[in-house]
C-alpha atoms as a PDB file:
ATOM      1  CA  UNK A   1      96.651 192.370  -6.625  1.00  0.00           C
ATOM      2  CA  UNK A   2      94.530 195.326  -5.326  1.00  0.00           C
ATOM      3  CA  UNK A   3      91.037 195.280  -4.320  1.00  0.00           C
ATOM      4  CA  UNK A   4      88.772 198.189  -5.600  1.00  0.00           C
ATOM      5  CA  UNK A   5      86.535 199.761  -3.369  1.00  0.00           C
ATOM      6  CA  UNK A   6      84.200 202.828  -3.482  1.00  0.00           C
ATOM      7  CA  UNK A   7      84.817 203.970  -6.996  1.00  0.00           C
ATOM      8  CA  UNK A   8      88.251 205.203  -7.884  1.00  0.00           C
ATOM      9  CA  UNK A   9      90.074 204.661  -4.033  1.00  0.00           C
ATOM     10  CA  UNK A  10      92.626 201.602  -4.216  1.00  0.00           C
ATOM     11  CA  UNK A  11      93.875 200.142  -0.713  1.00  0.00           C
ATOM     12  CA  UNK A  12      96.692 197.497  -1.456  1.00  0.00           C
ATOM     13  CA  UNK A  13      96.118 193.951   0.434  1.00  0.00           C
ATOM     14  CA  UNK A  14      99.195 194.457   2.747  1.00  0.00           C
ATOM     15  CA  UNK A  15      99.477 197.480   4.410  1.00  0.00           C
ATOM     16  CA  UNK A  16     103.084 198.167   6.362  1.00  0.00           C
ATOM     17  CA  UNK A  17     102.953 201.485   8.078  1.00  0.00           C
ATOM     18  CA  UNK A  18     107.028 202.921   8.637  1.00  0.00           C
ATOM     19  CA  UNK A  19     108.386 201.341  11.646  1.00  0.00           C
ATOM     20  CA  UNK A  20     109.776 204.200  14.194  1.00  0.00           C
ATOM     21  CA  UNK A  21     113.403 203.485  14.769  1.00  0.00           C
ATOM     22  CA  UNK A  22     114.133 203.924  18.384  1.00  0.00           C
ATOM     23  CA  UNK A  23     117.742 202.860  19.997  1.00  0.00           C
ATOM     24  CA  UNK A  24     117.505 199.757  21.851  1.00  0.00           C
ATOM     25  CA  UNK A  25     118.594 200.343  25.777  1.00  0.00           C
ATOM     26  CA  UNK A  26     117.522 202.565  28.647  1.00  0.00           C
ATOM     27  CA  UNK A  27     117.132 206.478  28.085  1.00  0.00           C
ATOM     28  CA  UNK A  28     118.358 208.556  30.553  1.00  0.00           C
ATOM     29  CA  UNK A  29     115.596 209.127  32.380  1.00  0.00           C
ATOM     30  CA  UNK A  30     114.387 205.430  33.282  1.00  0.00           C
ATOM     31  CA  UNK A  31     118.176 205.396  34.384  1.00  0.00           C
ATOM     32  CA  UNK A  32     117.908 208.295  36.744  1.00  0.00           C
ATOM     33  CA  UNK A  33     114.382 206.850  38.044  1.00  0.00           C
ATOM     34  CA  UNK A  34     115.580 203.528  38.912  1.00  0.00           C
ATOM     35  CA  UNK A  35     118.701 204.679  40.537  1.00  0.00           C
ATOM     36  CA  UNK A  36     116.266 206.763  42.698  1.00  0.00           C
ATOM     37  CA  UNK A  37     113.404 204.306  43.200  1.00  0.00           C
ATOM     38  CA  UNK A  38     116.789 201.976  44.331  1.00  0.00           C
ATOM     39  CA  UNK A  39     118.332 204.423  46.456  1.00  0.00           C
ATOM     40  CA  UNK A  40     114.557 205.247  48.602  1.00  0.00           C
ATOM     41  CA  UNK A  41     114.824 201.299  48.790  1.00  0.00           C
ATOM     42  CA  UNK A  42     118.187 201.242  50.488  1.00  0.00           C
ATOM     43  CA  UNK A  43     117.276 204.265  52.801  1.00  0.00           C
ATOM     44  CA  UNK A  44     114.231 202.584  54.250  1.00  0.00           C
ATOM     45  CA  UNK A  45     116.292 199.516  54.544  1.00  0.00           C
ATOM     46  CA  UNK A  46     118.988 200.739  56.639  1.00  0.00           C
ATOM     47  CA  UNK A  47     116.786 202.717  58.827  1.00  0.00           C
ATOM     48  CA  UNK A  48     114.953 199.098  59.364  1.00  0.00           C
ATOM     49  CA  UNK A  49     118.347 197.233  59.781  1.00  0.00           C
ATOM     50  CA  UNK A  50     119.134 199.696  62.901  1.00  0.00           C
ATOM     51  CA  UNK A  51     116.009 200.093  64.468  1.00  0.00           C
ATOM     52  CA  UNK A  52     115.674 196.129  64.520  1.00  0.00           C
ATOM     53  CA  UNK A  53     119.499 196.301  66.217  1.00  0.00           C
ATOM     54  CA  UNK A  54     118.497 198.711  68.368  1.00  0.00           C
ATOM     55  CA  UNK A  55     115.654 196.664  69.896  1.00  0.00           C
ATOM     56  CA  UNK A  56     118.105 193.574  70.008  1.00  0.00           C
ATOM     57  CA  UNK A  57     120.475 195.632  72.028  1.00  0.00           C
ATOM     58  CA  UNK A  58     117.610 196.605  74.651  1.00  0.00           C
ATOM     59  CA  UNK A  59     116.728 193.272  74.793  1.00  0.00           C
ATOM     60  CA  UNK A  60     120.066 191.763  75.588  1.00  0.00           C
ATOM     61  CA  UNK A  61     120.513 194.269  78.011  1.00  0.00           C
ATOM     62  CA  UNK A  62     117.308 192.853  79.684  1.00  0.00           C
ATOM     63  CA  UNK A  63     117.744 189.997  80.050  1.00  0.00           C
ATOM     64  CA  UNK A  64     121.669 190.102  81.079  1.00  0.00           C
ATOM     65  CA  UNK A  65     119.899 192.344  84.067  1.00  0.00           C
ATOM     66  CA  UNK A  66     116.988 189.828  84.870  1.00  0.00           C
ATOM     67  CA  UNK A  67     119.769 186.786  84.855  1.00  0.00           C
ATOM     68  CA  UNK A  68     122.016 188.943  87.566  1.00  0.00           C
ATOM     69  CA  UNK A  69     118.850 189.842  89.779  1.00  0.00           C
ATOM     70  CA  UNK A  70     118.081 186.016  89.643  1.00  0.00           C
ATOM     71  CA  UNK A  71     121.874 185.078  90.167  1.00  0.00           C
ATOM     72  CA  UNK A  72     121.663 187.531  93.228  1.00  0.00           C
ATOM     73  CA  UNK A  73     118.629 185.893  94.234  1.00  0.00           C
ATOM     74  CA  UNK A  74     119.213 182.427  94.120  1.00  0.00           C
ATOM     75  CA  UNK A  75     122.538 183.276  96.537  1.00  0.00           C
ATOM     76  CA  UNK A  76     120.220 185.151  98.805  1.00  0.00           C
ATOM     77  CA  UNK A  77     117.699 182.748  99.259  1.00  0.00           C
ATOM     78  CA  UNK A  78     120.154 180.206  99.728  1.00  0.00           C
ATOM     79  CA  UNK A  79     122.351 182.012 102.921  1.00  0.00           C
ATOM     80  CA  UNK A  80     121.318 180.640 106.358  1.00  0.00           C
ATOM     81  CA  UNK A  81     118.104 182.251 108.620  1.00  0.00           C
ATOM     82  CA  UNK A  82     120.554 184.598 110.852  1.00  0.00           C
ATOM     83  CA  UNK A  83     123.088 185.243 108.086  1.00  0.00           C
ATOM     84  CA  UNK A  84     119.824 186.729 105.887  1.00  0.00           C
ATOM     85  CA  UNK A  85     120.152 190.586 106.986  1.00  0.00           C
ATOM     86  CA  UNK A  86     120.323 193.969 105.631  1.00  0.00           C
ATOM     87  CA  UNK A  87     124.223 193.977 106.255  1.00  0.00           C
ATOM     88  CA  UNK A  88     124.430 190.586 104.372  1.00  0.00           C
ATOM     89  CA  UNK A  89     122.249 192.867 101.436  1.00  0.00           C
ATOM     90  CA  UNK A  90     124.404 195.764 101.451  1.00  0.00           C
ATOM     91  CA  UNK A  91     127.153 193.665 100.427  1.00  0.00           C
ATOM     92  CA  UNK A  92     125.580 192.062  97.328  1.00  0.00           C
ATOM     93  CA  UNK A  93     127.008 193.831  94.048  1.00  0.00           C
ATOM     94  CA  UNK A  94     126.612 192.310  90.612  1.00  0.00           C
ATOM     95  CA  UNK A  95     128.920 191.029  88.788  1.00  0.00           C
ATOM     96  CA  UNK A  96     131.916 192.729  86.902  1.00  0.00           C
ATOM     97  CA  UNK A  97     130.641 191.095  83.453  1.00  0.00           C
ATOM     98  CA  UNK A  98     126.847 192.593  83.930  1.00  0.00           C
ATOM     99  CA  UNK A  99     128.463 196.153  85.187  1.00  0.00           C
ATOM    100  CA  UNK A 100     130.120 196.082  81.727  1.00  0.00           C
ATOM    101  CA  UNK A 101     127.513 195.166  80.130  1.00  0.00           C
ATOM    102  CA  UNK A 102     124.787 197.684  81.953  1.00  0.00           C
ATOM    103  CA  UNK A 103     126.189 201.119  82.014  1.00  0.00           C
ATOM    104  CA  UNK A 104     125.332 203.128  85.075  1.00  0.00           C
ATOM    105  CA  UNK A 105     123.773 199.924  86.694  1.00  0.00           C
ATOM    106  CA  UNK A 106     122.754 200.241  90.882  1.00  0.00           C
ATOM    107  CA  UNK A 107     121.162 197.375  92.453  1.00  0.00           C
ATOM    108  CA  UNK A 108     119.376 198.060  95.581  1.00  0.00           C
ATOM    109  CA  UNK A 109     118.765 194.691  98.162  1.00  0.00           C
ATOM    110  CA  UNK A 110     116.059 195.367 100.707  1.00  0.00           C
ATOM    111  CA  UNK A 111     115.711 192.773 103.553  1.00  0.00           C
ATOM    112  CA  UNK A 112     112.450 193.248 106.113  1.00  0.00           C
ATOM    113  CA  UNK A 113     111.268 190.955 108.513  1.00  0.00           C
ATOM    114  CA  UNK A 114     108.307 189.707 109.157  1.00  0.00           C
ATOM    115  CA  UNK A 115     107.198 188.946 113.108  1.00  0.00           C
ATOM    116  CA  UNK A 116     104.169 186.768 111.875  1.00  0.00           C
ATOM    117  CA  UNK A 117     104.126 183.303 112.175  1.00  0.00           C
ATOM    118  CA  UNK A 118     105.554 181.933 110.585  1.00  0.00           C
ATOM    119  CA  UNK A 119     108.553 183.782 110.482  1.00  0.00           C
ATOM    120  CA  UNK A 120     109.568 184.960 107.065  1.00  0.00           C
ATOM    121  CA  UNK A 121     111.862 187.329 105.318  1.00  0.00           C
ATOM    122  CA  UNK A 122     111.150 189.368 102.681  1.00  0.00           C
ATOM    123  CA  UNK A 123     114.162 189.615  99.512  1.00  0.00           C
ATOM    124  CA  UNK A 124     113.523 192.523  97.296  1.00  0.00           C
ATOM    125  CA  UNK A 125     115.947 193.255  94.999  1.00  0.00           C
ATOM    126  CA  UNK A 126     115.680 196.186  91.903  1.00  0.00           C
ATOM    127  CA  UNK A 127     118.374 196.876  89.670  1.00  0.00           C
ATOM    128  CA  UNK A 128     118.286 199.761  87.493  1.00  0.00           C
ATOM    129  CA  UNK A 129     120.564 200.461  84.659  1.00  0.00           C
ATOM    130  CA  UNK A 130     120.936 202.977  81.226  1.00  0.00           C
ATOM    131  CA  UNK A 131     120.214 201.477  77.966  1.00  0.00           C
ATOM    132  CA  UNK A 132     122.466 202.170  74.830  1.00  0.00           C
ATOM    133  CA  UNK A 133     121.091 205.156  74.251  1.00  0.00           C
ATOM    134  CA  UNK A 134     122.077 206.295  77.865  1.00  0.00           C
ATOM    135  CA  UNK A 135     118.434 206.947  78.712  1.00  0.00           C
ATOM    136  CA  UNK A 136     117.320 205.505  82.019  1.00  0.00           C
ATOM    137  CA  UNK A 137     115.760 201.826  80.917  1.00  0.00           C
ATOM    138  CA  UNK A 138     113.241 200.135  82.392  1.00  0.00           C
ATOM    139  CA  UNK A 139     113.708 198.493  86.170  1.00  0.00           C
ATOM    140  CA  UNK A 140     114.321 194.893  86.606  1.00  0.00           C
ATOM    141  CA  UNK A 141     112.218 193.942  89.968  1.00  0.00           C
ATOM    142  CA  UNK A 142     112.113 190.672  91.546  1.00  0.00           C
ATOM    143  CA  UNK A 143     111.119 189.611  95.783  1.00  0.00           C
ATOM    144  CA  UNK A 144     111.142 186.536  97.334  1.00  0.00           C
ATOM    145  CA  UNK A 145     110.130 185.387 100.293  1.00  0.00           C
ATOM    146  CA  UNK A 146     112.081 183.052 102.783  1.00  0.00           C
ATOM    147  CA  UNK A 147     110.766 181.157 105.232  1.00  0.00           C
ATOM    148  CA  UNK A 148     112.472 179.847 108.681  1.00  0.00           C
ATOM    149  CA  UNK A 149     113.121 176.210 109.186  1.00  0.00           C
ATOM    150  CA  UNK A 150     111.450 174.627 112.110  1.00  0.00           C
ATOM    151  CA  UNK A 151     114.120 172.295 113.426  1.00  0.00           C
ATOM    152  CA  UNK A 152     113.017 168.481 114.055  1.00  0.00           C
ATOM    153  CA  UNK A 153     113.899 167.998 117.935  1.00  0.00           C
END
């Protein structure tokens, strides 16, 4: 059944225009896009991946150097008054462990006394050390101060 409008012009009830025919599936160029969107992903990735190792590494390397300064420390701190001098320093080293672990590593022990009263000693030790990269890394400082014992007569 048609419906008659505007004199002679007939517009039947159901109009279907042609359907395009297009091949189902990707064309080549949505292929070639994603594989490049996907491979910009996987660059910035990476890069990401080893930058956040890279800080882990200098980090490790940190603290295995603040432990050994402690470690050196603690055994400093804990020698007797007249054993506590610059020769007893001098033979501090760190440990074969933290060497290997802190390329080019040099710890430096620095033992002055103090003629106040009381008497104390001063313990400054500083051990410097390359990172991964072989560039020079920050310092690792630390000083204590010891104190003499008065003896109870």
């Amino acid at each position: 059944m048609s419906i008659p409008i505007k004199e002679n012009l007939i517009i039947p009830e159901k109009y279907e225009p042609e359907k395009e025919t297009r091949p189902s599936g990707f064309t080549l160029t949505e292929t070639i896009c994603s594989l490049f969107l996907l491979g910009a992903l996987l660059v910035f990735m990476i890069t990401s991946f080893r930058l956040v190792d890279l800080q882990n590494r200098k980090t490790e390397q940190y603290q295995i150097a603040l432990i050994e300064v402690s470690n050196i420390m603690e055994i400093l701190t804990s020698e007797n008054w007249e054993n506590l001098t610059s020769e007893t320093s001098d033979q501090t080293k760190i440990s074969p462990s933290a060497e290997k672990s802190l390329p080019n590593s040099a710890l430096k022990t620095t033992i002055t006394e103090s003629k106040e009263i009381p008497q104390a000693k001063k313990i400054s030790l500083t051990l410097t050390f390359n990172n991964s990269n072989g560039q020079p890394a920050p310092a690792v400082q630390l000083t204590s101060w010891v104190y003499q014992q008065e003896s109870a007569e």
